[in-house]
Protein backbone atom coordinates (compact mmCIF):
# COMPACT_ATOMS: atom_id res chain seq x y z
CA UNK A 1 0.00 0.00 0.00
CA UNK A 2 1.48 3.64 -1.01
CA UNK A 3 0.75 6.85 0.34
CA UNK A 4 -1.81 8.88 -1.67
CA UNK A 5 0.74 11.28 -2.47
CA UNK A 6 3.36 8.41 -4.15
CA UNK A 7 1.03 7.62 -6.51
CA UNK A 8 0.06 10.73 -8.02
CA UNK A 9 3.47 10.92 -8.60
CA UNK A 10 4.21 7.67 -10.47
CA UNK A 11 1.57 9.05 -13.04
CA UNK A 12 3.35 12.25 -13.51
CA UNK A 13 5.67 12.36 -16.55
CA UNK A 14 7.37 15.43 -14.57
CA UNK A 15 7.63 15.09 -10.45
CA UNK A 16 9.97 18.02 -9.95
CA UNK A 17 6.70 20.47 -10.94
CA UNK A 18 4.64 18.84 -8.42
CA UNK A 19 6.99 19.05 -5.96
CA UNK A 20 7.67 22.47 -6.31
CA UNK A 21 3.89 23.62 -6.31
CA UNK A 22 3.80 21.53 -2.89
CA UNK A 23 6.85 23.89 -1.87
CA UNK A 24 4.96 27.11 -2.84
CA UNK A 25 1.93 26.07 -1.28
CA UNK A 26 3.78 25.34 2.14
CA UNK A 27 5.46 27.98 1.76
CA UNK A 28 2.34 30.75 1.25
CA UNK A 29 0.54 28.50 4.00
CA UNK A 30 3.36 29.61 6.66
CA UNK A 31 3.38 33.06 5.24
CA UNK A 32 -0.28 33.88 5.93
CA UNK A 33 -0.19 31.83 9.22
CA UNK A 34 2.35 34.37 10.18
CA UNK A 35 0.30 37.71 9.13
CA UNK A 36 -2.75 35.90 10.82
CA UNK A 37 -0.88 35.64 14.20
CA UNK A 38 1.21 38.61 14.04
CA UNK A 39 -2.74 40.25 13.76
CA UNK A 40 -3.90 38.19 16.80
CA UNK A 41 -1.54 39.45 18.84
CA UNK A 42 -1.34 43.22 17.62
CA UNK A 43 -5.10 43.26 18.55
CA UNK A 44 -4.50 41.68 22.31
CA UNK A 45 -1.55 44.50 22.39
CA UNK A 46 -4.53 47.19 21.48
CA UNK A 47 -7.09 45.74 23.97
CA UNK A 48 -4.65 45.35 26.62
CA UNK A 49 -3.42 48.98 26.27
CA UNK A 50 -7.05 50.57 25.97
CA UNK A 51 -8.53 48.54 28.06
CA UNK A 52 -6.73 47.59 30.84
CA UNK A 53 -4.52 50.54 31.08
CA UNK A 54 -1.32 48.57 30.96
């Protein structure tokens, strides 16, 4: 039994393209991750200093 993922890629006449997109993917997926958290956080900054008079 393979992994879903090996088998796509014994169809492909080209892997190194597939395995790139999977790179970029990852790659934006970390990137917005980031800008999400780095927003989280900004916003706890802002209620804590309004707020709570910190």
């Amino acid at each position: 039994m393979q992994v879903p993922s090996n088998i796509f890629l014994d169809r492909l006449t080209r892997p190194s393209a597939y395995l790139s997109l999977a790179a970029l993917l990852w790659g934006l997926f970390s990137v917005s991750t980031g800008f999400a958290w780095r927003s989280v956080v900004s916003e706890l900054v802002f209620y804590r200093a309004v707020y709570l008079d910190a």
